[in-house]
Each structure stands twice: as structure tokens, then as C-alpha cells.
Protein backbone atom coordinates (compact mmCIF):
# COMPACT_ATOMS: atom_id res chain seq x y z
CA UNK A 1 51.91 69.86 84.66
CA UNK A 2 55.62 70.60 84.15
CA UNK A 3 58.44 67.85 85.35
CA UNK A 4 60.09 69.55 88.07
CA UNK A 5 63.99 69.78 87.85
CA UNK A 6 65.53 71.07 90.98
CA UNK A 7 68.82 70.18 88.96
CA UNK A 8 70.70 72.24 87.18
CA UNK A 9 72.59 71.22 83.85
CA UNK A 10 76.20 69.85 84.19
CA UNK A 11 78.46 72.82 83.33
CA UNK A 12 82.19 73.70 83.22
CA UNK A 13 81.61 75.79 85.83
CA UNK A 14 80.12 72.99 87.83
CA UNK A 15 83.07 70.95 87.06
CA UNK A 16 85.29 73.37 88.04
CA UNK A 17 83.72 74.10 91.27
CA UNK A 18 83.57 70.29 92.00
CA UNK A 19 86.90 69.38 91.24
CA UNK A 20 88.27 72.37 93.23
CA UNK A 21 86.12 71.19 96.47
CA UNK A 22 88.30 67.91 95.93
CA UNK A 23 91.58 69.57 95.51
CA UNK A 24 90.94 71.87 98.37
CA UNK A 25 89.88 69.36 101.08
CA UNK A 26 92.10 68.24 104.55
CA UNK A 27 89.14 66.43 105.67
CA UNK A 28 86.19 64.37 104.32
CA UNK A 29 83.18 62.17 106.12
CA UNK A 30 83.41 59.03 104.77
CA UNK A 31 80.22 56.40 104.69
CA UNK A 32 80.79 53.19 104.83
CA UNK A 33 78.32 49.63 105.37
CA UNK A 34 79.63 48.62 108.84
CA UNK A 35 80.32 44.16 107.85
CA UNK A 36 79.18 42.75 110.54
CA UNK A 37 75.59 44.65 111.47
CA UNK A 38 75.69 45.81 107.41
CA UNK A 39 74.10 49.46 109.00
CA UNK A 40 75.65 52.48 107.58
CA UNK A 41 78.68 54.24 109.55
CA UNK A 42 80.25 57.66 108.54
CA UNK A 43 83.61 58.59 110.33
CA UNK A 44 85.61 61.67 109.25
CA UNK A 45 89.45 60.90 107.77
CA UNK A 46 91.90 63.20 106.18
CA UNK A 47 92.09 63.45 102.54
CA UNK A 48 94.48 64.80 99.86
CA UNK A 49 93.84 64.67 95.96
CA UNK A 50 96.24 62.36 93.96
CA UNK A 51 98.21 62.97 90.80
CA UNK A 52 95.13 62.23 89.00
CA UNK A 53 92.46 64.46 91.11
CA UNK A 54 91.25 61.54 93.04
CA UNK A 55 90.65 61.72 96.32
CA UNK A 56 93.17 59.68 98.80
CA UNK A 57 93.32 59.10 102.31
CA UNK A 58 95.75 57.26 104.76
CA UNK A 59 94.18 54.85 107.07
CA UNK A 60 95.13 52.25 110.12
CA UNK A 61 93.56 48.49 109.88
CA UNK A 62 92.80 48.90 113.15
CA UNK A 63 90.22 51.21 112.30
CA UNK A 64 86.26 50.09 111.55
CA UNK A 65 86.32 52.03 108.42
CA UNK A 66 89.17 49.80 107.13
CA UNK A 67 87.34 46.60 107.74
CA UNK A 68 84.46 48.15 106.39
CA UNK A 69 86.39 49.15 103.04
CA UNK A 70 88.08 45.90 102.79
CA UNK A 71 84.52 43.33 102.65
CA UNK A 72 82.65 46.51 100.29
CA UNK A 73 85.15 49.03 99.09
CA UNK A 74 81.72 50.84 97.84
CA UNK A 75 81.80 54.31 99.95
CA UNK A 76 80.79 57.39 100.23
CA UNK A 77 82.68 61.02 100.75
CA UNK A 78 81.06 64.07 101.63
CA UNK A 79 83.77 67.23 101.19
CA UNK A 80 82.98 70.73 101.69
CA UNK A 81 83.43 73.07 105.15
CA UNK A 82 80.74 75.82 106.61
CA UNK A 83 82.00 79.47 105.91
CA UNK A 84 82.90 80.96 109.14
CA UNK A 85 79.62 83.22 108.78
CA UNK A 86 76.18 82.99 107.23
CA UNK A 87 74.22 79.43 107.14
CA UNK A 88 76.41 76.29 106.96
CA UNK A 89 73.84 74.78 104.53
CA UNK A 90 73.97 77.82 101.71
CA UNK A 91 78.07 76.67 101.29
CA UNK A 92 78.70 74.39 98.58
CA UNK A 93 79.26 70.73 99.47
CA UNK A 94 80.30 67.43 97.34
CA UNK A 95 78.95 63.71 97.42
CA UNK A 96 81.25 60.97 95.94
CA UNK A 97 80.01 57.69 95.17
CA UNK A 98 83.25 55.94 94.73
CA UNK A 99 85.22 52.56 94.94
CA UNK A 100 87.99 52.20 97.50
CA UNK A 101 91.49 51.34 96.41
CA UNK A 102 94.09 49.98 98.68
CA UNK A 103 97.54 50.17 97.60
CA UNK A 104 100.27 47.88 98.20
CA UNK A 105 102.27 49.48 100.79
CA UNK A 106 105.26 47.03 98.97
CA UNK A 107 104.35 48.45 95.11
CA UNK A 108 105.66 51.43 93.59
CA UNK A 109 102.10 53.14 94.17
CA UNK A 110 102.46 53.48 97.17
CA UNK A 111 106.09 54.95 96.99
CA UNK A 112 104.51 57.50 95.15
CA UNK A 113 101.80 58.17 96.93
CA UNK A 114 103.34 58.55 99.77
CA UNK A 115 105.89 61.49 98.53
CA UNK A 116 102.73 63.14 97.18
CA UNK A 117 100.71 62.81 100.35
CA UNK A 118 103.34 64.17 102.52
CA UNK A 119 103.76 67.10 100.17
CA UNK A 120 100.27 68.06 100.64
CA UNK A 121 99.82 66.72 104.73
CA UNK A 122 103.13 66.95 106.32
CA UNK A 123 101.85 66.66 110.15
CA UNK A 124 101.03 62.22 108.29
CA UNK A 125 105.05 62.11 108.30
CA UNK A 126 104.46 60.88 112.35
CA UNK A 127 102.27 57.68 111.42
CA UNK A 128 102.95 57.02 107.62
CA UNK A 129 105.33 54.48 107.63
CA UNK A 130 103.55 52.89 110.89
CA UNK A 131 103.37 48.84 109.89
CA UNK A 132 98.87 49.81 110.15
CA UNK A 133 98.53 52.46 107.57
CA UNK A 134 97.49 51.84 104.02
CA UNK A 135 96.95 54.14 101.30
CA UNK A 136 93.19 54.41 100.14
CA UNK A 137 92.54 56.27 96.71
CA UNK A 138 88.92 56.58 96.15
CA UNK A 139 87.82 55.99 92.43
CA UNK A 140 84.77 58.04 92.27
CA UNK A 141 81.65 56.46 90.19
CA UNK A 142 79.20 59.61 90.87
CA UNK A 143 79.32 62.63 92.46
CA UNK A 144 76.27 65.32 93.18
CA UNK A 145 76.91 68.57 94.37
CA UNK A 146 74.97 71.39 96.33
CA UNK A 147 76.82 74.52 95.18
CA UNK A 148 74.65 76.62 97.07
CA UNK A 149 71.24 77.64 97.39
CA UNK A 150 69.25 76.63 94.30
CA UNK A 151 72.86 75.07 92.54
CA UNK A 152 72.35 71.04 92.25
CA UNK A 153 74.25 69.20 89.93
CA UNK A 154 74.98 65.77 88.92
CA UNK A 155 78.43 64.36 87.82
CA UNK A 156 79.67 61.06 86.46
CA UNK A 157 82.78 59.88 86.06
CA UNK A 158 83.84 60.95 83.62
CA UNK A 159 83.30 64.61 84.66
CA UNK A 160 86.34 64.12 87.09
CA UNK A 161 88.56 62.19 84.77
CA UNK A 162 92.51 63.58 84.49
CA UNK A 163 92.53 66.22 81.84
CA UNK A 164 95.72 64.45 80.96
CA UNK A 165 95.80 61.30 82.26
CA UNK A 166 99.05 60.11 83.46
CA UNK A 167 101.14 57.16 81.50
């Protein structure tokens, strides 16, 4: 008998479509391993890509996602929104496996980040400078996507590496 491969091969196309999912996203559910009863948890937080295409979110330490992210930045991110018609589960829809990243709200990251963010999610000008809120960026490690019926794919890394990385 054949070996079954619901996946499809890696493409440009699939790249493309992937990285634009990223670029394109205001929100994202993010799963996390809760510290204390080490069960899963998913919340949903606002996201914006930085410079470098990588996902990046600002979050209070007063939330249980924080916590979560600070004793196993290991996380999840699942970006993609239902079409306003048809089945929610035929639109295309992204998986991250990634790292989280807190920046030092004193470094020059963070200056940085936070000009970007507010270019991209003005309404975060209310709470971003609130003594609570920490830049996140999410270094992704894999990433599968459902592009639509019958359209699996599998990234690495690599596949959402900076075409031109910055200095």
C-alpha cells in the first residue's frame, strides 16, 4: 500500500500565503502551559509583525499568559479569521510553534518596537507606556498551515526568515 501524504510540498506559494497570514493579523490565540497546574491555556492577544516578519504582541504581567511565557516561553499562535460567508474551516489558518521574547522595556528594542507597533495598532497608544506592558516577539521554530480544503503544509524556520535580514 501507498504512504499516505495529506501534505502538500513546501512551495513559494505556501510561503507567501503564510507569511502574508502573519503580516495581515490584529489578533492571534495564543497557547501557552499554564505554571502552576502545567495544563494547556489559549487566550487571544493582539499581534503586529515586526521589522523582521515576526510576530509581536504587547502584554500586561498581570496577565496569566505572561506568567505562563515567563517559566516556558515555548508557545503556540494560531492566526487566520473565518470569511464572512461559506465554512469557517475551508479559510486558511496558521500554527506557530515559537519561542517568546521579552524585550527590555529600558533597551533600544523596545524603543523601536514600540514606534513600529503603534504604526501598525494605534488604539495600544492608551496602555503602551503603562509601567505592566512588555513587548513579546515570538521567534517561530515551526509553523503548519491549513490553506484550505486539501492545502497542508509544513514550514520551518527558516521558511519565515527576513529576506534581508536587518544589521
Amino acid at each position: 500500500m501507498a504512504k499516505d501524504n495529506t501534505l502538500r510540498p513546501t512551495d513559494e506559494a505556501a510561503v507567501s500565503q503564510a507569511r502574508d497570514l502573519i503580516e495581515n493579523a490584529a489578533f492571534a490565540a495564543l497557547g501557552v502551559l499554564d505554571p502552576v497546574t502545567s495544563g494547556p491555556s489559549v487566550t487571544r492577544i493582539a499581534v503586529a509583525p515586526a521589522p523582521d516578519g515576526s510576530p509581536v504582541t504587547l502584554i500586561s504581567s498581570l496577565s496569566g499568559h505572561t506568567a505562563a511565557l515567563r517559566s516556558d516561553p515555548r508557545c503556540s499562535l494560531l492566526l487566520g479569521e473565518p470569511g464572512a460567508k461559506g465554512d469557517p474551516l475551508t479559510h486558511p489558518r496558521l500554527t506557530l510553534q515559537c519561542r517568546a521574547v521579552f524585550l527590555d522595556r529600558d533597551g533600544a528594542a523596545h524603543t523601536e518596537m514600540r514606534s513600529h507597533y503603534l504604526a501598525a495598532r494605534p488604539k495600544a497608544k492608551l496602555y503602551v507606556d503603562f509601567a505592566d506592558f512588555q513587548f513579546v516577539r515570538f521567534e517561530i521554530t515551526q509553523g503548519f498551515m491549513n490553506g484550505g480544503f486539501g492545502k497542508a503544509y509544513v514550514f520551518a524556520a527558516s521558511d519565515f526568515a527576513p529576506a534581508h535580514p536587518t544589521p
